[in-house]
Every structure is written in C-alpha cells, then in structure tokens.
Protein backbone atom coordinates (compact mmCIF):
# COMPACT_ATOMS: atom_id res chain seq x y z
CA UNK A 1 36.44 104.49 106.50
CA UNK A 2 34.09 101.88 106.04
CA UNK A 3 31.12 104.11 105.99
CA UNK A 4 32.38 106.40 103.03
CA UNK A 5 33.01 102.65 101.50
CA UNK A 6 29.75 102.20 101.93
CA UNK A 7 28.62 105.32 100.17
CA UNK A 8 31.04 104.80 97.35
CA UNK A 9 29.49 101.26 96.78
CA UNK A 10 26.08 102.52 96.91
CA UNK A 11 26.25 105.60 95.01
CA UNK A 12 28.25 103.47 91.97
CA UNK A 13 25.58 100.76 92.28
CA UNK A 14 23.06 103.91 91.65
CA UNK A 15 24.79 105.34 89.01
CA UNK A 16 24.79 101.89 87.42
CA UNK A 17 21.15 101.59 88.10
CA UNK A 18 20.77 105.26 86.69
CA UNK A 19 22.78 104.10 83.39
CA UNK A 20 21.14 100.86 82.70
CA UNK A 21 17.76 102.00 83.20
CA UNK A 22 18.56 104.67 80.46
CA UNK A 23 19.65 101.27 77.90
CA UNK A 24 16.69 99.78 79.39
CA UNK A 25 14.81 102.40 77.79
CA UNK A 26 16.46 102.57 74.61
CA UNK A 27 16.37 99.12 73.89
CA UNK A 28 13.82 97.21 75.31
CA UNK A 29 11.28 95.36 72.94
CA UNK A 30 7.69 96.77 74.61
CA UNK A 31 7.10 99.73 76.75
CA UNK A 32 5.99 97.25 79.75
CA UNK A 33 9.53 95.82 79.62
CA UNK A 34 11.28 99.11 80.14
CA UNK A 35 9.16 100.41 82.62
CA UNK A 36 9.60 97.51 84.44
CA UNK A 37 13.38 97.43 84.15
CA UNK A 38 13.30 101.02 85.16
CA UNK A 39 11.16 100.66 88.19
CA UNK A 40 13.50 98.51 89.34
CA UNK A 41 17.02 99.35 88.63
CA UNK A 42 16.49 102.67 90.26
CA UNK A 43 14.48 101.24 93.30
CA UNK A 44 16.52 98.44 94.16
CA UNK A 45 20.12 98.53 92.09
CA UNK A 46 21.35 96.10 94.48
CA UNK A 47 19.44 93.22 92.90
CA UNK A 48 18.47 94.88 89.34
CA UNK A 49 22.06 96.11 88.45
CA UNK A 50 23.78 91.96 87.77
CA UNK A 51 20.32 90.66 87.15
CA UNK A 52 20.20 93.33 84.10
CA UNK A 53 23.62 92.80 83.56
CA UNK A 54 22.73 88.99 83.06
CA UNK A 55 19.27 88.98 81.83
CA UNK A 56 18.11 92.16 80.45
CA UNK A 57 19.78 92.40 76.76
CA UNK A 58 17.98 90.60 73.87
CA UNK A 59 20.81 91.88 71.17
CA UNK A 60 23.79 90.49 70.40
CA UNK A 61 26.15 92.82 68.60
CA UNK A 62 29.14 91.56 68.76
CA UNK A 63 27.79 88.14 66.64
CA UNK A 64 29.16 88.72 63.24
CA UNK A 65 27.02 87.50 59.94
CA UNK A 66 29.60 86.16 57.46
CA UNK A 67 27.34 86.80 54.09
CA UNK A 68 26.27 90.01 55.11
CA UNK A 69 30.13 91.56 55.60
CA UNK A 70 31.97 89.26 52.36
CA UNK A 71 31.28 90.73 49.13
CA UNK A 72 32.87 87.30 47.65
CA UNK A 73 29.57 85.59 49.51
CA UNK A 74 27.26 87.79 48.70
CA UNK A 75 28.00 87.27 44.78
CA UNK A 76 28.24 84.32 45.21
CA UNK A 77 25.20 83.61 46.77
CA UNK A 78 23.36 85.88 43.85
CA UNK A 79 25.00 83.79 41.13
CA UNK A 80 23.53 80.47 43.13
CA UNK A 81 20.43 82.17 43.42
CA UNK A 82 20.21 82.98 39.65
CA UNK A 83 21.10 79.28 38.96
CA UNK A 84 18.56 77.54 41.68
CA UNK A 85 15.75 80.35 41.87
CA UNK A 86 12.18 78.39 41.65
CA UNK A 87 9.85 78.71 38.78
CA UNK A 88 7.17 81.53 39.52
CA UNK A 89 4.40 78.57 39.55
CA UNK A 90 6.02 75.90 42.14
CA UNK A 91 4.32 78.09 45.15
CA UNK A 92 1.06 80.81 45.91
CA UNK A 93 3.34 81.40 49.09
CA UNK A 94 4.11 85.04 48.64
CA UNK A 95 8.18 83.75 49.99
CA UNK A 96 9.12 87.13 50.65
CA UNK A 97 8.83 87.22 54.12
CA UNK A 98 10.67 84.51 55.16
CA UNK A 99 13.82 85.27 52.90
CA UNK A 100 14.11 88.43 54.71
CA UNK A 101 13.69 86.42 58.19
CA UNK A 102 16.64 84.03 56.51
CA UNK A 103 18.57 86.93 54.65
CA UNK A 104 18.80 84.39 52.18
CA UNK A 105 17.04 83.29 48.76
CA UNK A 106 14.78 80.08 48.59
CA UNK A 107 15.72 77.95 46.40
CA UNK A 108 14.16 74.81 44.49
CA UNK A 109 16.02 71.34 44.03
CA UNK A 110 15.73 69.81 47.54
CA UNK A 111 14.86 67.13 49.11
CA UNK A 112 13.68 66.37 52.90
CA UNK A 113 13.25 62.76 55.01
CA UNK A 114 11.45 63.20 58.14
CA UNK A 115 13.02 61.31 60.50
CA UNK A 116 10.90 60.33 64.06
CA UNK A 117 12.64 59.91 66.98
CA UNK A 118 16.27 59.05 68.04
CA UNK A 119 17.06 55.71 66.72
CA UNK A 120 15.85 56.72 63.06
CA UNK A 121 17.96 60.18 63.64
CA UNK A 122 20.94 59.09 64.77
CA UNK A 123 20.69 55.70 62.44
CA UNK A 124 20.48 57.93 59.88
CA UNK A 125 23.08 60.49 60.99
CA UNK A 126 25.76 57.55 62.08
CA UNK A 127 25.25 56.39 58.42
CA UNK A 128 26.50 59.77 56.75
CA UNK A 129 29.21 60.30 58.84
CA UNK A 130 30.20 56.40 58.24
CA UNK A 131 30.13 56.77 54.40
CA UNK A 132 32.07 60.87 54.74
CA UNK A 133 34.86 60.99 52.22
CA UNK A 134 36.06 64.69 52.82
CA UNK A 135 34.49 66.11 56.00
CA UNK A 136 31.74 66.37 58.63
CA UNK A 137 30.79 69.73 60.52
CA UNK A 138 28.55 68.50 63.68
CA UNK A 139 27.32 71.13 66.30
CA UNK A 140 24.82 70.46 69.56
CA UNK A 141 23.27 72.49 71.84
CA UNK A 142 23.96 69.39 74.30
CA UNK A 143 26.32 66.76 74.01
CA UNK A 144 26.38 64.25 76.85
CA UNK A 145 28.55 61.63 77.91
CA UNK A 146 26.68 58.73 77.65
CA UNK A 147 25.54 55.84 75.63
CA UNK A 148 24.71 58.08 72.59
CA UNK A 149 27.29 60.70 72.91
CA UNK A 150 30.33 57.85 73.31
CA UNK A 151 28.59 56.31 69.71
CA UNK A 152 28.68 59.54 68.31
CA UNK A 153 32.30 60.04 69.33
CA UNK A 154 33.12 56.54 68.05
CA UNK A 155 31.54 57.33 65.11
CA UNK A 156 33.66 60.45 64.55
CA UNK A 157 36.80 59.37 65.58
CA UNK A 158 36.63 56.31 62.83
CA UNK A 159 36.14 58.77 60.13
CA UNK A 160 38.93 60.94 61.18
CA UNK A 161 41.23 57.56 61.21
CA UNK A 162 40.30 57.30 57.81
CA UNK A 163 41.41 60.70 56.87
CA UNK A 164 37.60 62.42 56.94
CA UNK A 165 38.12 66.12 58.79
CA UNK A 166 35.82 66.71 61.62
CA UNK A 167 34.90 70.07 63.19
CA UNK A 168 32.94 69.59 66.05
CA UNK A 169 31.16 72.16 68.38
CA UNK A 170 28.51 71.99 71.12
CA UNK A 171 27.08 75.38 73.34
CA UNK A 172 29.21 76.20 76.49
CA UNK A 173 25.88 76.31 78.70
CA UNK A 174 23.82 73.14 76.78
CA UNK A 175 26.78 71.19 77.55
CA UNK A 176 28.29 72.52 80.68
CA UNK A 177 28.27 68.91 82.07
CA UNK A 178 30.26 67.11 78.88
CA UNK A 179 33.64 66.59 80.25
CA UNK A 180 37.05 67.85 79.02
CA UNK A 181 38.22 64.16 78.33
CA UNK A 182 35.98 63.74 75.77
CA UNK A 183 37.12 66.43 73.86
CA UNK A 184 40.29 65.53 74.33
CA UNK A 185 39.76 62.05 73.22
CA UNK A 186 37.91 63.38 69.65
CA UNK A 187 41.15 66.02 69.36
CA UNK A 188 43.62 62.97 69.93
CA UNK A 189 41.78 61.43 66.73
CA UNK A 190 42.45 64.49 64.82
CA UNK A 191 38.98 66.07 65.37
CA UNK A 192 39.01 70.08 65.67
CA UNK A 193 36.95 70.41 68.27
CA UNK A 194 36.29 74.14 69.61
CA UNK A 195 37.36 74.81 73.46
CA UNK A 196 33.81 75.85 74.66
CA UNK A 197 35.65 77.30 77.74
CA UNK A 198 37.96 79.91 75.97
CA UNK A 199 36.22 80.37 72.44
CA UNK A 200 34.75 83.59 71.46
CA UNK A 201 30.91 83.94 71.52
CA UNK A 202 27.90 83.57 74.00
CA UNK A 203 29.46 81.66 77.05
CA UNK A 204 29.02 82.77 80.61
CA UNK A 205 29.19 85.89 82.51
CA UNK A 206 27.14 88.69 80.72
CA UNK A 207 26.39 86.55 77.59
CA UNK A 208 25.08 83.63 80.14
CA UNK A 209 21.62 84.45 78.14
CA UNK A 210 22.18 83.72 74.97
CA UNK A 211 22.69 80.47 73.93
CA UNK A 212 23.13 78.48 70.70
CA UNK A 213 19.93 76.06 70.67
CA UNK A 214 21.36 74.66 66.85
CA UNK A 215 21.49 70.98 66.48
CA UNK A 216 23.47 70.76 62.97
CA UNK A 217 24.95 67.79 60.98
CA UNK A 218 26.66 68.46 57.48
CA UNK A 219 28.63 65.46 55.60
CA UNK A 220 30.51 66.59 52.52
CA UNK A 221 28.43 69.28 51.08
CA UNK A 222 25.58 67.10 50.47
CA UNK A 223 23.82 65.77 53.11
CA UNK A 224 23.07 67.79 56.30
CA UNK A 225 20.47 67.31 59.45
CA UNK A 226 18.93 69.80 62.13
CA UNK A 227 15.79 69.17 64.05
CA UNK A 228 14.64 69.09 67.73
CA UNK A 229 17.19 66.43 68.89
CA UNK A 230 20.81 66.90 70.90
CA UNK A 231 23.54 64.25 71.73
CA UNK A 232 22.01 62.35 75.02
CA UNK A 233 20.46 59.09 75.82
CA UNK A 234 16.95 60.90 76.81
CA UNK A 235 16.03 61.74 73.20
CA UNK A 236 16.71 58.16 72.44
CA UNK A 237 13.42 56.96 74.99
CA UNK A 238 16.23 55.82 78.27
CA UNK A 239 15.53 58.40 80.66
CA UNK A 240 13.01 56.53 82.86
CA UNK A 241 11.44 60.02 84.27
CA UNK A 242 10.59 60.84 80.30
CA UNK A 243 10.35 57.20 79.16
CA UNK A 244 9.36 57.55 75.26
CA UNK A 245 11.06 60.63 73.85
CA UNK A 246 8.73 62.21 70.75
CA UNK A 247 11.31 64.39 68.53
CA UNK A 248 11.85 65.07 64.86
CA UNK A 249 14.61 65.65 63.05
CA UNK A 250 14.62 66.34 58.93
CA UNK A 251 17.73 64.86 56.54
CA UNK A 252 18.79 67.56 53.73
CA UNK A 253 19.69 67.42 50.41
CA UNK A 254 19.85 69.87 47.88
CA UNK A 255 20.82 73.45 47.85
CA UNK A 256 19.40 73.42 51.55
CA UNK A 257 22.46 71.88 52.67
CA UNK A 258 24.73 74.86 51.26
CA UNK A 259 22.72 77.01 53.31
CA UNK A 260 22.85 75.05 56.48
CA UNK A 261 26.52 74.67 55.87
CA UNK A 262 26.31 78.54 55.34
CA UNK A 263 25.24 78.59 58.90
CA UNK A 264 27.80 76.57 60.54
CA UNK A 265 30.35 78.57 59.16
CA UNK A 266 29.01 81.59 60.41
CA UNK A 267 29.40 80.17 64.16
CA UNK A 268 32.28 78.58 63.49
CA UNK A 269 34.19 82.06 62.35
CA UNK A 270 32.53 83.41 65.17
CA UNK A 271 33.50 80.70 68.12
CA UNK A 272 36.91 80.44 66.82
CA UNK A 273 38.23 83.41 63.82
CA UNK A 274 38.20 80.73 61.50
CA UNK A 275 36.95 81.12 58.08
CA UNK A 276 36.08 77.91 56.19
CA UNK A 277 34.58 79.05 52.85
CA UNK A 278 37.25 77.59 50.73
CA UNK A 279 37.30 74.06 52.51
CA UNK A 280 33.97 73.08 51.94
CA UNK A 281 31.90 71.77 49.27
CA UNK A 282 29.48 74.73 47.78
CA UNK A 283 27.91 72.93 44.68
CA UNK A 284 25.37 70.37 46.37
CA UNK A 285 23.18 68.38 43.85
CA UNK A 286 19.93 69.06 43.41
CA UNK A 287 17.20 66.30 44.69
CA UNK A 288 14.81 64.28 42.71
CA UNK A 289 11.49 65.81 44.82
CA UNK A 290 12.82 69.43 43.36
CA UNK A 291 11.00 70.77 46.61
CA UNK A 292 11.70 74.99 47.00
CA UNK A 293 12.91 75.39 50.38
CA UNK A 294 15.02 77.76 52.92
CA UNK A 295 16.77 77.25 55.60
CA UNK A 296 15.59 80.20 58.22
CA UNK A 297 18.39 80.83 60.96
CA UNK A 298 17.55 83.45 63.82
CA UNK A 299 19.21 84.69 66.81
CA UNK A 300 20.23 87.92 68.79
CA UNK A 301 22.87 88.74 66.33
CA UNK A 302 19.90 89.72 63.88
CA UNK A 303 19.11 93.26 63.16
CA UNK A 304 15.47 92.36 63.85
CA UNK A 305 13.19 90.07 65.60
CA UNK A 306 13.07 87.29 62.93
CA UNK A 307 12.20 84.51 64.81
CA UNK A 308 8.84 85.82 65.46
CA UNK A 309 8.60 87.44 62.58
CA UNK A 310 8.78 84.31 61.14
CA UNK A 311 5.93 82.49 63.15
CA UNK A 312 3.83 85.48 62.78
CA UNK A 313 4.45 85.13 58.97
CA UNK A 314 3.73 81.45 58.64
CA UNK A 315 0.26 82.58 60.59
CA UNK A 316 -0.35 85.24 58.90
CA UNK A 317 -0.26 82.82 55.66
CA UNK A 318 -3.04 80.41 56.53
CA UNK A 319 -5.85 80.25 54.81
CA UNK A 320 -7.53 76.85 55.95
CA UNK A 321 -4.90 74.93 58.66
CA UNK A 322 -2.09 76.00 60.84
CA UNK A 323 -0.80 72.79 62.94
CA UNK A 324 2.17 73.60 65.28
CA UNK A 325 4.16 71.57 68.06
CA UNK A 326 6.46 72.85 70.18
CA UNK A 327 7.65 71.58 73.78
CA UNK A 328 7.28 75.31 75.26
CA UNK A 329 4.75 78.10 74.40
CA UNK A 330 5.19 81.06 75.94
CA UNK A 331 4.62 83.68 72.73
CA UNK A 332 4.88 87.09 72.74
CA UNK A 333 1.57 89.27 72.17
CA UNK A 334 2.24 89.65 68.45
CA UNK A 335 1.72 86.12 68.44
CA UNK A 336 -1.00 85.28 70.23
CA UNK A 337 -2.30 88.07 68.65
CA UNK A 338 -2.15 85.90 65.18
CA UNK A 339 -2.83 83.01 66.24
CA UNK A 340 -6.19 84.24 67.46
CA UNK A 341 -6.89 86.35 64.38
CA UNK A 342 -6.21 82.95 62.42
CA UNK A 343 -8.54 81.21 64.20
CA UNK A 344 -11.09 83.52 64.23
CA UNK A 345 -10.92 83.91 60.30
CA UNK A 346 -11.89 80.38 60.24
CA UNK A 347 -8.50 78.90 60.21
CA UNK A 348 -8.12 74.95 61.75
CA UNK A 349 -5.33 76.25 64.39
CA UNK A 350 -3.91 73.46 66.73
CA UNK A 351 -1.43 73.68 68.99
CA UNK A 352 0.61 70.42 69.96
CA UNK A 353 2.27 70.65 73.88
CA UNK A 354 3.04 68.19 76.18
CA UNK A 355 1.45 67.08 78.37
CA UNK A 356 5.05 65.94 80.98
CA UNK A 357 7.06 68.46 81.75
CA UNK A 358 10.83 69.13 81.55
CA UNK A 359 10.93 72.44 82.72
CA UNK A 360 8.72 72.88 85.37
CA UNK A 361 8.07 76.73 85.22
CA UNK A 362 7.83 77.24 81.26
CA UNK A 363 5.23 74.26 81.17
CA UNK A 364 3.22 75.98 83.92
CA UNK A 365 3.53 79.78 82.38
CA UNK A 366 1.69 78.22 78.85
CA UNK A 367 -1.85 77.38 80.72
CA UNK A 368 -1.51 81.17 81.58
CA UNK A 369 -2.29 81.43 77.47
CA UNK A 370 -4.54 78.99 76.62
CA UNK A 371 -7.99 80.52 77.85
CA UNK A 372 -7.16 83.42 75.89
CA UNK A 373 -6.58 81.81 72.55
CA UNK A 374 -9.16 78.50 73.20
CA UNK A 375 -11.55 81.16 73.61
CA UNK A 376 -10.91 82.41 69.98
CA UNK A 377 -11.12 79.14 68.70
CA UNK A 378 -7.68 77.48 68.77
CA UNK A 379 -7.29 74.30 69.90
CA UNK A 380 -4.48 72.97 72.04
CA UNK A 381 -3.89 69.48 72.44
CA UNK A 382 -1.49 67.64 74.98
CA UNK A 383 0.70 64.63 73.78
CA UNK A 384 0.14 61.93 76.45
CA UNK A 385 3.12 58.73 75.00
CA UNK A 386 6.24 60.42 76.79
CA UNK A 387 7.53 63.66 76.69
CA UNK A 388 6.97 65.74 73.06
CA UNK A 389 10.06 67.80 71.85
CA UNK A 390 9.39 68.43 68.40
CA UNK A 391 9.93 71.79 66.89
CA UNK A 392 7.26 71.58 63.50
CA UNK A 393 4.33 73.34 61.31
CA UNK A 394 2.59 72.87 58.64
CA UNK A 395 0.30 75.86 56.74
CA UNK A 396 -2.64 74.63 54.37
CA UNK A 397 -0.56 71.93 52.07
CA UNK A 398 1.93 74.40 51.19
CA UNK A 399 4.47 75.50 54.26
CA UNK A 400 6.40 72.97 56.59
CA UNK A 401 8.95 73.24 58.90
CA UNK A 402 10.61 71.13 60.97
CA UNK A 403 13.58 72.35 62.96
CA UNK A 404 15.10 73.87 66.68
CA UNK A 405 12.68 76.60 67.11
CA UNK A 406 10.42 76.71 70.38
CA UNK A 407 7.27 79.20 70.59
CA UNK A 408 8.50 81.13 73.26
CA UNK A 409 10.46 83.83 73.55
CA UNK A 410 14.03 82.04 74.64
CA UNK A 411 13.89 81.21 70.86
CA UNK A 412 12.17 84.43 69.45
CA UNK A 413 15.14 86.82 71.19
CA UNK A 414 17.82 84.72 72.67
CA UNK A 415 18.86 81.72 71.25
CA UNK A 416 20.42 81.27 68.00
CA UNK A 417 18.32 78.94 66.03
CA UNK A 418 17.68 77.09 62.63
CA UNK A 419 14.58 76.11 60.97
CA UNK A 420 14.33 74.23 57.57
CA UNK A 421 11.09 75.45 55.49
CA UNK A 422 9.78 73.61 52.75
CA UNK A 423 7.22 75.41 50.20
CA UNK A 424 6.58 72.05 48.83
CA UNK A 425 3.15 70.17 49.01
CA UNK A 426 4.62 66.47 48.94
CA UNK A 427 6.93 67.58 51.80
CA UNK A 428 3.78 69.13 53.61
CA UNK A 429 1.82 66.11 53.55
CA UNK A 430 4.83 64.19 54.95
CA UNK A 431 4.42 66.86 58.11
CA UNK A 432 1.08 66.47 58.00
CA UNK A 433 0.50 62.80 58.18
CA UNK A 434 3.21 62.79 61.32
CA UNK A 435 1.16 65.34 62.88
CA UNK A 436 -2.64 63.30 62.62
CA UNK A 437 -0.57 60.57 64.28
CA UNK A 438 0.65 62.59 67.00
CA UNK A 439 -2.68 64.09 67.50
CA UNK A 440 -4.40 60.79 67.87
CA UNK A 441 -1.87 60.50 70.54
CA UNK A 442 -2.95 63.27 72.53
CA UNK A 443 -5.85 64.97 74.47
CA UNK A 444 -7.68 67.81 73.51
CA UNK A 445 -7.44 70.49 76.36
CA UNK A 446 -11.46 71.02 77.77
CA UNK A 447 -10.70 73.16 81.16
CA UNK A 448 -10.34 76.72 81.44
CA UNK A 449 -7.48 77.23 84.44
CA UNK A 450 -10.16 78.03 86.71
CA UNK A 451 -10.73 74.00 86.60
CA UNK A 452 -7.25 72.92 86.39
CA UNK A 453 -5.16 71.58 89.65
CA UNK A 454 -4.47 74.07 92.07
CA UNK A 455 -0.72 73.81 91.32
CA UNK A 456 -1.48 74.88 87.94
CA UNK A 457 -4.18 77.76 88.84
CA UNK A 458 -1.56 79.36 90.80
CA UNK A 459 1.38 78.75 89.14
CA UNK A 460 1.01 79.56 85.93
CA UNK A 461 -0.03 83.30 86.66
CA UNK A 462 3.33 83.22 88.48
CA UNK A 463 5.45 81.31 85.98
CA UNK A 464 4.22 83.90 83.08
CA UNK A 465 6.16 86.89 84.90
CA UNK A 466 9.14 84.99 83.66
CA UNK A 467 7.80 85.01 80.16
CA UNK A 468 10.17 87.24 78.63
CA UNK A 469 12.87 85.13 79.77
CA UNK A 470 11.59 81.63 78.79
C-alpha cells in the first residue's frame, strides 16, 4: 500500500514537474530562465515543483487595471488630457515612452517639494492629514508599530473624529509584523482599513512573490506623497544598526495627484471590490511651477515589462548626465546593457549605492556588476552617513524622478510600484542639487572584486544566482 502511495506521489509530482516546465517555457522572460526552470523541474520536482509554484511567475493576471476596463475613465481621462496636455515647447523629451510605461498622459500644471529624510516627510505628511477636510487615502508597504506608526495612527484617528474619511492599506508581507490591534484601534475611529489577512490580491501562498512596494499619501484631491519611505522608526534615523536613515520622499500637487489618486483606487478595487471614483476629488488645481509631469506606476499586472522599460528609457534619453540612487542594483541585461552604452557615448553615468547593508545577499549580488559597467565608464559611488534608501534620477536638466522604484529586478517584475517623473528643469535642478550633496557624502568605488574582501569576492558571484529574484 504504501509503496503504490509512493508511486502515486511521485509520478503526480512528475507530471507537475512535466506541466510547469511547459509554463516555464512559455512564459519565462530570457531563454536562460526557462532552461533553467526546466532543468530542474524535471530533474528534481521534489524541490522545483512549490519553489516554482512560489517563485517562478513574474505575471500577475488576475490584477485588474481600473482605466483600462471603464469606458467612463477612459473619457474621462481624454477630456483631462485635452484640458492639461503641455505646450509642444515645455520639453525636447520625446514623452512617449514613458506614457506608454504609465498608460497615462503627462500632463503640465504641477508642482513637486523634495522632501529629505523622515522628519521633513512625515512633518510634512502629518500636516496634510491635520488640515484634511473630506478624506485621506494612505497605503505602505510597511507599517510598524512603533513610535512613528502610533503618530501616524494618532494622526488619523483625529481626523476621522472630526468627520475626515480615512482608507488605509499597508502590503500583507511588508507588514506581516503590524498587529491586528492596531487596525482595530484605526477601525474603532471610523477608519476603513483593509483586512490584509482576507483581502483579495498578492498575499501569501502562491502570490507570496509579489508584493505592493507603494508608499502613497493623498489628502483631498490635492495634495498627495510617494517616495522611498514606509511607516517605521528606522527611516526616521532610530534604528541604532542603520543610525542616519538617507530617504526621499516628493509632495504633489497638480494634476499629478489625480493620477496618484488614480492609482490608489486601482488597488483599492482590487484589495477589496470597492470602487471609489465617485467619492473622490478629480479636479486638482494646477501649481504655480506649471512643471509637466507623470506619475509612472508598474507592476506584474502590466501587459509588459514597464518598469524596465522605463529605466532603459530614461537611459536611453541622456545626452550629457544620468545620476541614479537606488538601495539595490541588481539590473537585468537590458539594463546594464544601457547603462554601459550611455557611458560609453560620453554620458556622466553615476550610480549612488550604499555602502551598509540591509539585505545582506542583494548588497553582495551588485559588486557582481560593477566591473562590468566601471569598465565602460560608469561610476558607482557608495554613500558612507547611514544607510541610503532613496529611489531617484535625474537625465541632463530635463528628467527627474523620485519615487519607490529599486534597480533590480524585485521592482522591474514583481512588485507593484510608483514613480513620479517630472519633465521640468527647475524640478531637475532641485534633484540635482540633492544628489551633489549626497555624492560629496560618499566614496567613489576604485577596486575591481578581485581586490575587494574575501566575503565579497565570493559572495557576490553567489548572491547574483538569486538575481532574478531580488
């Protein structure tokens, strides 16, 4: 009895093998990918079959995308277009692109406040939610229960007492560790808060992959936030093992804030079957600096690869600069393709890292890149004052972004993501001038790996077998 068990078990886990490798096949990005999936779900099934199950799918079909199923969106997103569309002359940035990455129109009117590190973020976002008079939408990849996350519950909970609604969501696997009571405190207030446990959308079992990375603030249709920072008392410089936290966060207004809000309601309807169209404020005011700009969200759900696409267009647009920091890079070969092609063009390419870690393997897999592209002429440089978590560019003095994107492929494939673009010059020296500062607080990288610790020699061949997973 227990043999023929035995066989039944192993001939199903072969047939599984058998059918995944097939998918594998069908739908994986390069050919190195499927092979390797092939090789081995049909050598070893026992170990491939829940690792593919977990790990191996980069789409997301079931995600739904609100404007590109509502006809009443879509027109109304052309009539807003028609109304907000920037003059012919405000940019040389062909914008094309990057409105297909965004499936959405740039649009001129807005205006952008950097805001460096967590006590100007969150003094900023406590402010808007303190002055709400209809609602506030707030989403984090990671809420925590802590000195920051209890103000920003405080801070919620007092607008809902004065009659402000509040829908509040965070990412089942970002915040696995927030506890149910605080939930339940914000939904005793009157806060809708969505049940990460039970909602629809990417949670755990075979959707443990994909996660949403968005950090998102929206206050009455008019002023909105996103940026590199979540809810927890590291990104405000406590966390003795990081001590000074280097983020950057941007503060919206202006058409951008529609589309962020856009956004939102997107995962909302898809966490919860909830459509909010109708409740919100569409008509924000356009801002003095009458900067064109787009708000680029990415993620599985897409019907292509637009997070890299969108890199790989930014690079492909420099003609004299491309600055970028980003906490993790581990690209794909597309872009490491660019950025050497940049650089060799003549392009000033930098690339801004840290130089602490917070995850150990995705720091080391990164020195596995950096010969290759240092030897085309890019330079990397590694912030020294804490631990660097920014998500930004800038391209010549005409493209900046600041928002939740990393340059690796976590971001690129499996997280959901937002980025806010500016095609503005004043708004890319603003970038800029952040940048030089957190360049003079780095060191330029001199050693090949060959002369780096032995730690790193040896690990970061390792760590980069993980790349497509990073």
């Amino acid at each position: 009895m227990w043999a023929v068990l035995g066989s039944l078990i192993g001939l199903s886990l072969y047939a599984g093998g058998a059918y995944c490798s097939l998918r594998a096949a069908q739908t994986a990005r390069t050919p190195q990918g499927a092979v390797g999936w092939v090789v081995f779900l049909l050598t070893a099934p026992f170990f491939a079959l829940p690792a593919y199950l977990f790990l191996g799918q980069h789409r997301y079909k079931g995600y739904q995308i609100a404007r590109r199923e509502s006809a009443q969106v879509r027109r109304g997103i052309q009539e807003y277009s028609a109304r907000n569309a920037p003059a012919p002359e405000s940019t040389d940035v062909d914008l094309d692109p990057f409105e297909y990455c965004a499936n959405l129109p740039a649009f001129r009117g807005n205006g952008m406040r950097l805001l460096i590190d967590g006590a100007d973020t969150f003094r900023a976002i406590f402010n808007a939610i303190d002055r709400a008079e209809s609602y506030v939408l707030v989403q984090f990849y990671i809420v925590r229960d802590d000195q920051l996350g209890r103000e920003m519950k405080q801070h919620l909970i007092a607008a809902a007492q004065r009659g402000v609604a509040i829908r509040f969501m965070t990412d089942a696997i970002g915040s696995k560790d927030l506890p149910d009571g605080y939930a339940a405190e914000l939904r005793a207030a009157g806060v809708r808060v969505i049940d990460r446990h039970s909602a629809s959308g990417p949670r755990f079992r075979f959707h443990l992959n994909f996660r949403n990375h968005r950090k998102t603030v929206v206050v009455d249709g008019v002023t909105a936030f996103t940026g590199g920072m979540n809810v927890g008392d590291e990104y405000m410089g406590r966390d003795p093992r990081f001590g000074a936290w280097r983020d950057t966060h941007v503060q919206l207004s202006g058409p951008m804030v529609s589309q962020l809000q856009l956004i939102f309601v997107e995962d909302w309807h898809w966490m919860c079957d909830e459509t909010l169209f109708e409740q919100l404020n569409w008509d924000a005011p356009h801002a003095p600096e009458d900067a064109t700009g787009l708000i680029v969200a990415t993620g599985p759900g897409d019907v292509s690869e637009t997070g890299g696409l969108m890199f790989f267009s930014a690079i492909a647009a420099a003609r004299h600069r491309l600055w970028i920091a980003s906490p993790y890079f581990v690209p794909d070969l597309d872009i490491v393709t660019a950025l050497r092609h940049a650089a060799l063009r003549g392009v000033d390419v930098r690339v801004l890292v840290p130089h602490k870690a917070d995850h150990l393997i995705t720091w080391l897999a990164a020195f596995a890149y950096f010969d290759d592209i240092r030897e085309s002429g890019v330079r990397i440089f590694m912030y020294r004052e804490g631990f660097m978590h920014q998500k930004a560019f800038v391209v010549d003095d005409e493209i900046a972004a600041v928002g939740t994107t990393n340059m690796d492929n976590r971001s690129f494939r499996l997280n959901f993501e937002t980025m806010a673009l500016f095609f503005d010059a004043g708004a890319t020296g603003r970038v800029e001038t952040m940048l030089r500062a957190d360049f003079d607080r780095s060191t330029e990288l001199d050693r090949t790996l060959d002369q780096q610790p032995r730690y790193v020699r040896y690990g970061a061949p390792l760590a980069r077998l993980f790349a497509p997973l990073l």
